[in-house]
C-alpha atoms as a PDB file:
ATOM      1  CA  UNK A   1      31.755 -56.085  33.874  1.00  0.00           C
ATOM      2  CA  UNK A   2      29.046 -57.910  32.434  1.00  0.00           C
ATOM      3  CA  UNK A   3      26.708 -56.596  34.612  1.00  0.00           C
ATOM      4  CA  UNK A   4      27.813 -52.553  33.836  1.00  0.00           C
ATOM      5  CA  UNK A   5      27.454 -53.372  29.305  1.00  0.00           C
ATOM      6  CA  UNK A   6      23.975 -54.632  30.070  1.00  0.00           C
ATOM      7  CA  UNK A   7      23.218 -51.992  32.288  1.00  0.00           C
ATOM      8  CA  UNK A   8      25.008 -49.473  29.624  1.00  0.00           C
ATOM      9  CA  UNK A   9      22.879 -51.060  27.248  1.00  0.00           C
ATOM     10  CA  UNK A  10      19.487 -50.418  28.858  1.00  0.00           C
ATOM     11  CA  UNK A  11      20.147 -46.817  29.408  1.00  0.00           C
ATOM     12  CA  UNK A  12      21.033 -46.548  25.908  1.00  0.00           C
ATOM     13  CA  UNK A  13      17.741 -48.266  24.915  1.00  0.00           C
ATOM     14  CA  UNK A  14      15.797 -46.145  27.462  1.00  0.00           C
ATOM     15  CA  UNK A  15      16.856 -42.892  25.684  1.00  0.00           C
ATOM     16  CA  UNK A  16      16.861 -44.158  22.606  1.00  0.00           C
ATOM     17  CA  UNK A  17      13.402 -45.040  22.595  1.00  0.00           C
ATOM     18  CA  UNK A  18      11.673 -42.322  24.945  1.00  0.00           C
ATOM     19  CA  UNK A  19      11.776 -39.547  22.814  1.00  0.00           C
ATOM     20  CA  UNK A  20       8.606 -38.681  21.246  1.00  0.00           C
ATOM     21  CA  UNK A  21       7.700 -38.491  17.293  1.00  0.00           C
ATOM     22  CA  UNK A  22       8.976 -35.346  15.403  1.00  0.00           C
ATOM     23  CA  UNK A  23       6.045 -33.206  14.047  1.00  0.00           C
ATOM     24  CA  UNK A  24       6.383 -30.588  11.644  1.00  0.00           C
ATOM     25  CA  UNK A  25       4.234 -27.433  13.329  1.00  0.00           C
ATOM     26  CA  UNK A  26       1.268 -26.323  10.788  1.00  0.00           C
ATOM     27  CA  UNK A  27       2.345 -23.121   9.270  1.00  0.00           C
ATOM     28  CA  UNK A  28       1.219 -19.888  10.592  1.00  0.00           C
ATOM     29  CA  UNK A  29      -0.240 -17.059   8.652  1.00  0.00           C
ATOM     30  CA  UNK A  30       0.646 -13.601  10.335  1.00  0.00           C
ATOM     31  CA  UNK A  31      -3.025 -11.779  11.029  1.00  0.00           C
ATOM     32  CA  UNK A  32      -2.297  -8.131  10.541  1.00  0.00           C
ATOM     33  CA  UNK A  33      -5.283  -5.731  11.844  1.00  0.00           C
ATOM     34  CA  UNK A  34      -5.407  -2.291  11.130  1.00  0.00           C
ATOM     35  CA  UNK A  35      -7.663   0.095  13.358  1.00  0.00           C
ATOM     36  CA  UNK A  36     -10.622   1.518  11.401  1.00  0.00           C
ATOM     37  CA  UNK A  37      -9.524   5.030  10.439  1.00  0.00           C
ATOM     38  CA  UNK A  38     -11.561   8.272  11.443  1.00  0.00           C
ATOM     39  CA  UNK A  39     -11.798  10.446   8.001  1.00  0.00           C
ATOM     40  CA  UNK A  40     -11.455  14.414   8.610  1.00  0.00           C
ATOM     41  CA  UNK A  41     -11.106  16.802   5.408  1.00  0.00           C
ATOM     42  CA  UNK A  42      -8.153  18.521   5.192  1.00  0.00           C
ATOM     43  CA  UNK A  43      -7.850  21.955   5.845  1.00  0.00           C
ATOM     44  CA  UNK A  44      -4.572  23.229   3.289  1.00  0.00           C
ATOM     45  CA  UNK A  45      -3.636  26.076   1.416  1.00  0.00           C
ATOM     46  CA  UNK A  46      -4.419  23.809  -2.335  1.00  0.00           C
ATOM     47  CA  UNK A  47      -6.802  23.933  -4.525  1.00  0.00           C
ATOM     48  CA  UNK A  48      -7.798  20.753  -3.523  1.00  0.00           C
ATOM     49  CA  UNK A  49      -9.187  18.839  -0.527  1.00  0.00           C
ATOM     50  CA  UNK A  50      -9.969  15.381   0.689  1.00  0.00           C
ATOM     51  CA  UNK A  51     -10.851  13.001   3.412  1.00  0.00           C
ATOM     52  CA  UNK A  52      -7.567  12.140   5.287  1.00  0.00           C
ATOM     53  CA  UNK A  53      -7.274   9.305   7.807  1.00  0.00           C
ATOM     54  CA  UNK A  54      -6.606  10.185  11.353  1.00  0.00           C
ATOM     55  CA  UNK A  55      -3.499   6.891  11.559  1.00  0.00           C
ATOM     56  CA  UNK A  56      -1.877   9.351   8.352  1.00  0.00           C
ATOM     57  CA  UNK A  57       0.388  12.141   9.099  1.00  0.00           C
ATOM     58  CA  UNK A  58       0.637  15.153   6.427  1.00  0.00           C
ATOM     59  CA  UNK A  59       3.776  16.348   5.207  1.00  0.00           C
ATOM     60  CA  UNK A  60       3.118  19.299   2.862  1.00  0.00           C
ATOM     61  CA  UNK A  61       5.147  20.950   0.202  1.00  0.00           C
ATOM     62  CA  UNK A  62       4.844  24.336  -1.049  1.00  0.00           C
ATOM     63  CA  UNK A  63       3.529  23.754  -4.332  1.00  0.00           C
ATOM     64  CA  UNK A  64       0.736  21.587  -2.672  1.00  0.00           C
ATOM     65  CA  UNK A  65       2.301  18.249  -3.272  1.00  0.00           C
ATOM     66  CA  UNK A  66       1.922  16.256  -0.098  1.00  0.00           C
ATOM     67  CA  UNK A  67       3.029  12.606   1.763  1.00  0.00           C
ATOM     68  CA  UNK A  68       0.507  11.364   3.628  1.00  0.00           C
ATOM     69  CA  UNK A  69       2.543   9.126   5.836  1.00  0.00           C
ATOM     70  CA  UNK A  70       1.508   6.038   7.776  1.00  0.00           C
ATOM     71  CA  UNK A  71       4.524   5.132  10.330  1.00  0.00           C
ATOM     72  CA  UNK A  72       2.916   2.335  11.998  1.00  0.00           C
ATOM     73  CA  UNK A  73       2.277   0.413   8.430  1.00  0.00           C
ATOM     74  CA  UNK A  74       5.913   1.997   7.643  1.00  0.00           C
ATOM     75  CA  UNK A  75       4.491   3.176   4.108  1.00  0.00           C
ATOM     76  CA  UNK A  76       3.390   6.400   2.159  1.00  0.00           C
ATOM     77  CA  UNK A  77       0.815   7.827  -0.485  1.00  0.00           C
ATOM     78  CA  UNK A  78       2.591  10.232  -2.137  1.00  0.00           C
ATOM     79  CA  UNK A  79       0.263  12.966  -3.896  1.00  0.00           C
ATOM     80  CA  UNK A  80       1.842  15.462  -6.815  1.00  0.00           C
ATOM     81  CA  UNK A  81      -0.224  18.059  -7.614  1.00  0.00           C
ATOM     82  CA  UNK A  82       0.430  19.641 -11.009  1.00  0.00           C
ATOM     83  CA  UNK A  83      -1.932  23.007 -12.662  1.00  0.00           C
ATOM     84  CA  UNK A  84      -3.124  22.034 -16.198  1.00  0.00           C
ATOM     85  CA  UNK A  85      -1.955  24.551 -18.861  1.00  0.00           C
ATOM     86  CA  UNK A  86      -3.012  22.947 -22.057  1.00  0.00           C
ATOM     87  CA  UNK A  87      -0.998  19.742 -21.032  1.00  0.00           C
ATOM     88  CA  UNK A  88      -3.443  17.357 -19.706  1.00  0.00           C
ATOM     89  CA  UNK A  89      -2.664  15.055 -22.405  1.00  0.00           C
ATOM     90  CA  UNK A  90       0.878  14.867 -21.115  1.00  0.00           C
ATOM     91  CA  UNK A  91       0.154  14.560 -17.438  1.00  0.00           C
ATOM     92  CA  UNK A  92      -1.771  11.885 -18.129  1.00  0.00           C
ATOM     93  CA  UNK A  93       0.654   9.884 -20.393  1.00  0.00           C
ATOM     94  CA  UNK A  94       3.234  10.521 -17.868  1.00  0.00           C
ATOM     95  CA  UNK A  95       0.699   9.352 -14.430  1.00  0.00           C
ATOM     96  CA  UNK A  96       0.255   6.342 -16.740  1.00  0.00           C
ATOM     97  CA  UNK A  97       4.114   6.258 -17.831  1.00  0.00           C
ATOM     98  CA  UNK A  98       4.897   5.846 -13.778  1.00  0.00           C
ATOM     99  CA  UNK A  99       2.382   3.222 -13.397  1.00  0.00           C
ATOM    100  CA  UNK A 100       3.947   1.283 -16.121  1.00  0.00           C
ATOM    101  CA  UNK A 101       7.474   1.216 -15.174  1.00  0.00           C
ATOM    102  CA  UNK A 102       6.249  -1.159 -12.416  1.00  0.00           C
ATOM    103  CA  UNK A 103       5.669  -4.020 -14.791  1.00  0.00           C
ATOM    104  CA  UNK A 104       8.985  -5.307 -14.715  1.00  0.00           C
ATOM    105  CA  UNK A 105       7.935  -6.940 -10.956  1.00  0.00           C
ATOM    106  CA  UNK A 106       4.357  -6.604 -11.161  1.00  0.00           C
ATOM    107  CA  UNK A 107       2.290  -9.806 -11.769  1.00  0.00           C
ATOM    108  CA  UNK A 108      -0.247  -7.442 -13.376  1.00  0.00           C
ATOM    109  CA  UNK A 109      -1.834  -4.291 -13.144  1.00  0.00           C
ATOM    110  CA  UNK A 110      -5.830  -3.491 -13.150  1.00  0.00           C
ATOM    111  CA  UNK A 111      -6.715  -0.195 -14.460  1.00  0.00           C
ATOM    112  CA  UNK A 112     -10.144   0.875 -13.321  1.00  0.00           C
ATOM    113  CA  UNK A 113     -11.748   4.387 -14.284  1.00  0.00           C
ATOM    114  CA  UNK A 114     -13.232   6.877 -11.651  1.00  0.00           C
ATOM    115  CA  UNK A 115     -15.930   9.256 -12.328  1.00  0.00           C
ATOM    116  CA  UNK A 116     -17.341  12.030  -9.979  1.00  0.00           C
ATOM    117  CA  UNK A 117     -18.762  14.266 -12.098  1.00  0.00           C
ATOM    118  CA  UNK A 118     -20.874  16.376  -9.846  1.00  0.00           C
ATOM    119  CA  UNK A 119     -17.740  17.040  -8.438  1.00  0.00           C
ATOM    120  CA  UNK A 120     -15.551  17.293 -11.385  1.00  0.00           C
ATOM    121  CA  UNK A 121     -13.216  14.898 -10.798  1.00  0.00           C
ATOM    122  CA  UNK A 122     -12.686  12.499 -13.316  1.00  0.00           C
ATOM    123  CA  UNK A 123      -9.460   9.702 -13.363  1.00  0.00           C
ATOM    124  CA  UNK A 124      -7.764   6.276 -13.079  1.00  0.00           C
ATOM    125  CA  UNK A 125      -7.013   3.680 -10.378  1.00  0.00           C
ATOM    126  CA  UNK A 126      -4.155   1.124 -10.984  1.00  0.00           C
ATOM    127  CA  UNK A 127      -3.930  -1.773  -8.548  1.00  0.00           C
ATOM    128  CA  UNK A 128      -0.519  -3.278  -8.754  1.00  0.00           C
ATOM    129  CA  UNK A 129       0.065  -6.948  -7.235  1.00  0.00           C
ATOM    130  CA  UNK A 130       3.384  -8.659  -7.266  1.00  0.00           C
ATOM    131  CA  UNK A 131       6.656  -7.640  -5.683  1.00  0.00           C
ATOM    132  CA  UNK A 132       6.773  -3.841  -7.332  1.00  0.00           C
ATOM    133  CA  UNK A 133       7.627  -0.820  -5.588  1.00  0.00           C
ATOM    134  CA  UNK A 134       4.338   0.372  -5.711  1.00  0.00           C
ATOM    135  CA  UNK A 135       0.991  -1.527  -4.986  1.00  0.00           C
ATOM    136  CA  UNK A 136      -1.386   1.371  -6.220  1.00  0.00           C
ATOM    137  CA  UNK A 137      -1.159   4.575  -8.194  1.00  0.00           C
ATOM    138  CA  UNK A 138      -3.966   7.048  -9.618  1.00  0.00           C
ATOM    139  CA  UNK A 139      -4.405  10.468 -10.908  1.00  0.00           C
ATOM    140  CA  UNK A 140      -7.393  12.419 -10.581  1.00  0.00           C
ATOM    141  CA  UNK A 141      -8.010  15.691 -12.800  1.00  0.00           C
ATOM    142  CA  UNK A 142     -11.084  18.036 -13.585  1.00  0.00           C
ATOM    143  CA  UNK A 143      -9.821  18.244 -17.223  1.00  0.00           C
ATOM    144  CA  UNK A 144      -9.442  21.801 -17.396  1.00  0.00           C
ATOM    145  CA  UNK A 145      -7.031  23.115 -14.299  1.00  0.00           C
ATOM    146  CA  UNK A 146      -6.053  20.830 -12.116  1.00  0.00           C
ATOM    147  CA  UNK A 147      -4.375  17.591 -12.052  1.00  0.00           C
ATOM    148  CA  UNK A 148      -3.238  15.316  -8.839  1.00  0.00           C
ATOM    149  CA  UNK A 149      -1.619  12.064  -9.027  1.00  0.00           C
ATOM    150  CA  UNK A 150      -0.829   9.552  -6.138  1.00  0.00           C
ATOM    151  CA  UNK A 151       1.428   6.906  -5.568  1.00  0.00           C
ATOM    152  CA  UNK A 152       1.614   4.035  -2.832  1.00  0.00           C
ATOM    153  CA  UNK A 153       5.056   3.246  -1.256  1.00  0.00           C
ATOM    154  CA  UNK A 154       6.093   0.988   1.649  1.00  0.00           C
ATOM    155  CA  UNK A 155       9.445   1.763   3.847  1.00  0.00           C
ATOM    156  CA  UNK A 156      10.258  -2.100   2.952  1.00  0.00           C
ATOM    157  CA  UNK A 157      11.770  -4.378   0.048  1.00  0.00           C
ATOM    158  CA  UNK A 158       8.583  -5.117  -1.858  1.00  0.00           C
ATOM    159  CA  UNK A 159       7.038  -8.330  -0.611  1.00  0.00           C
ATOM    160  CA  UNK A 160       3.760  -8.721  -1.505  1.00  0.00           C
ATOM    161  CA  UNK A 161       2.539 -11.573   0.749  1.00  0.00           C
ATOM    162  CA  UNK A 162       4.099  -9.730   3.706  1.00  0.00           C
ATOM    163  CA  UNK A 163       2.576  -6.265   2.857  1.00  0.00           C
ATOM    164  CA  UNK A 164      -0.505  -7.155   1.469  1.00  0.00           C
ATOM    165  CA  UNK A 165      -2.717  -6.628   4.660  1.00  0.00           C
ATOM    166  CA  UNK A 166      -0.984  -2.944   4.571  1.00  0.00           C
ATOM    167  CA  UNK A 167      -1.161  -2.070   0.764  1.00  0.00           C
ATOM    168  CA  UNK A 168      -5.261  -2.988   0.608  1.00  0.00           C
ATOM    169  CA  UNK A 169      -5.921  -1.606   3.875  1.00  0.00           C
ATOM    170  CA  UNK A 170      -3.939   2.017   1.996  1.00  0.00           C
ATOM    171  CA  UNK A 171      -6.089   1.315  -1.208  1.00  0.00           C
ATOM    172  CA  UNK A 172      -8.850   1.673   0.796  1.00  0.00           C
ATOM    173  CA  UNK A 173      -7.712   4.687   1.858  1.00  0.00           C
ATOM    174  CA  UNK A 174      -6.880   5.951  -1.899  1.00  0.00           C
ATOM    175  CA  UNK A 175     -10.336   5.267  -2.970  1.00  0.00           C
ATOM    176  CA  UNK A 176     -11.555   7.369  -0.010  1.00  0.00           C
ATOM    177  CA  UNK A 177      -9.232  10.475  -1.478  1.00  0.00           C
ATOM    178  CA  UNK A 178     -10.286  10.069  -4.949  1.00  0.00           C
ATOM    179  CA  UNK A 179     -13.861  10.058  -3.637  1.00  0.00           C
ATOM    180  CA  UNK A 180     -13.746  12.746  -1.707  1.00  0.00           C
ATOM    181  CA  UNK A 181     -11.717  14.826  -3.315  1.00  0.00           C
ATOM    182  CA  UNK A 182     -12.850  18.711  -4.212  1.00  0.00           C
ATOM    183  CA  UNK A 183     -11.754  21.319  -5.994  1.00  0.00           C
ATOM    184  CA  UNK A 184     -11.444  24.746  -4.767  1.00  0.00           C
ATOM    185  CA  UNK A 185     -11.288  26.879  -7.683  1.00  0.00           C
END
């Protein structure tokens, strides 16, 4: 009997004491990569076109409002085209109204001006960061007939760290619309 407790007690011991130290594992950040887009200009029935990427997918409307839809970065930039009848003033308050209404989440919001005017097209970036619906909105307008606006939406509850490779690699994109954007009058 003697012989089994001691014998109980080295097992015990010998399990007890083989197991190795507990190390947290270093935290992982998730790499996402985006393939470099190919830019074509749109071909549409507006009175506007631009460069679109070749990973978007168009979705038009019939008053020229489109979604330019990504599906494998499960978001969408959402353009609104609007005809300026003596209203500019008012589109823009309201472009600028939407933009806004994200400050309840936002962390803060950079406006930044855009000028083209050999082209005509004059407007306003916002770059929202923080958990808001939206991580960038613009509007673009050649002050006398035409008026677009834009809007940045992901398919997900708005985490920024998790869909910030997404939203800058869609700002790009943005910045690539505003800049190539044309009127066709």
């Amino acid at each position: 009997m003697r012989n089994s407790l001691l014998f109980g007690l080295v097992l015990i011991v010998l399990a007890v004491g083989c197991k190795e130290d507990v190390l947290p594992k270093p935290k992982a950040m998730l790499r996402l990569e985006y393939p470099e887009g190919t830019y074509l200009q749109t071909n549409l029935d507006c009175p506007y076109t631009f460069d679109q990427n070749n990973l978007s997918q168009i979705k038009e409307n019939n008053d020229c409002s489109l979604v330019l839809d990504y599906p494998q970065m499960k978001g969408s930039i959402f353009l609104t085209y609007k005809k300026v009848d003596g209203n500019l003033r008012e589109l823009m308050i309201d472009a600028e109204k939407l933009t806004y209404e994200h400050v309840v989440k936002a962390d803060q919001i950079l406006p930044k001006e855009y000028s083209h005017p050999e082209a005509g097209v004059y407007g306003m970036f916002y770059e929202v960061s923080g958990n808001a619906a939206s991580q960038s909105q613009f509007y673009v307008t050649d002050s006398i007939n035409h008026f677009v606006t834009g809007s940045l939406y992901f398919y997900a509850k708005p985490n920024y760290d998790s869909i910030l490779p997404a939203a800058k690699y869609l700002e790009n994109d943005i910045r690539r619309i505003m800049e190539s954007l044309r009127w066709n009058n």
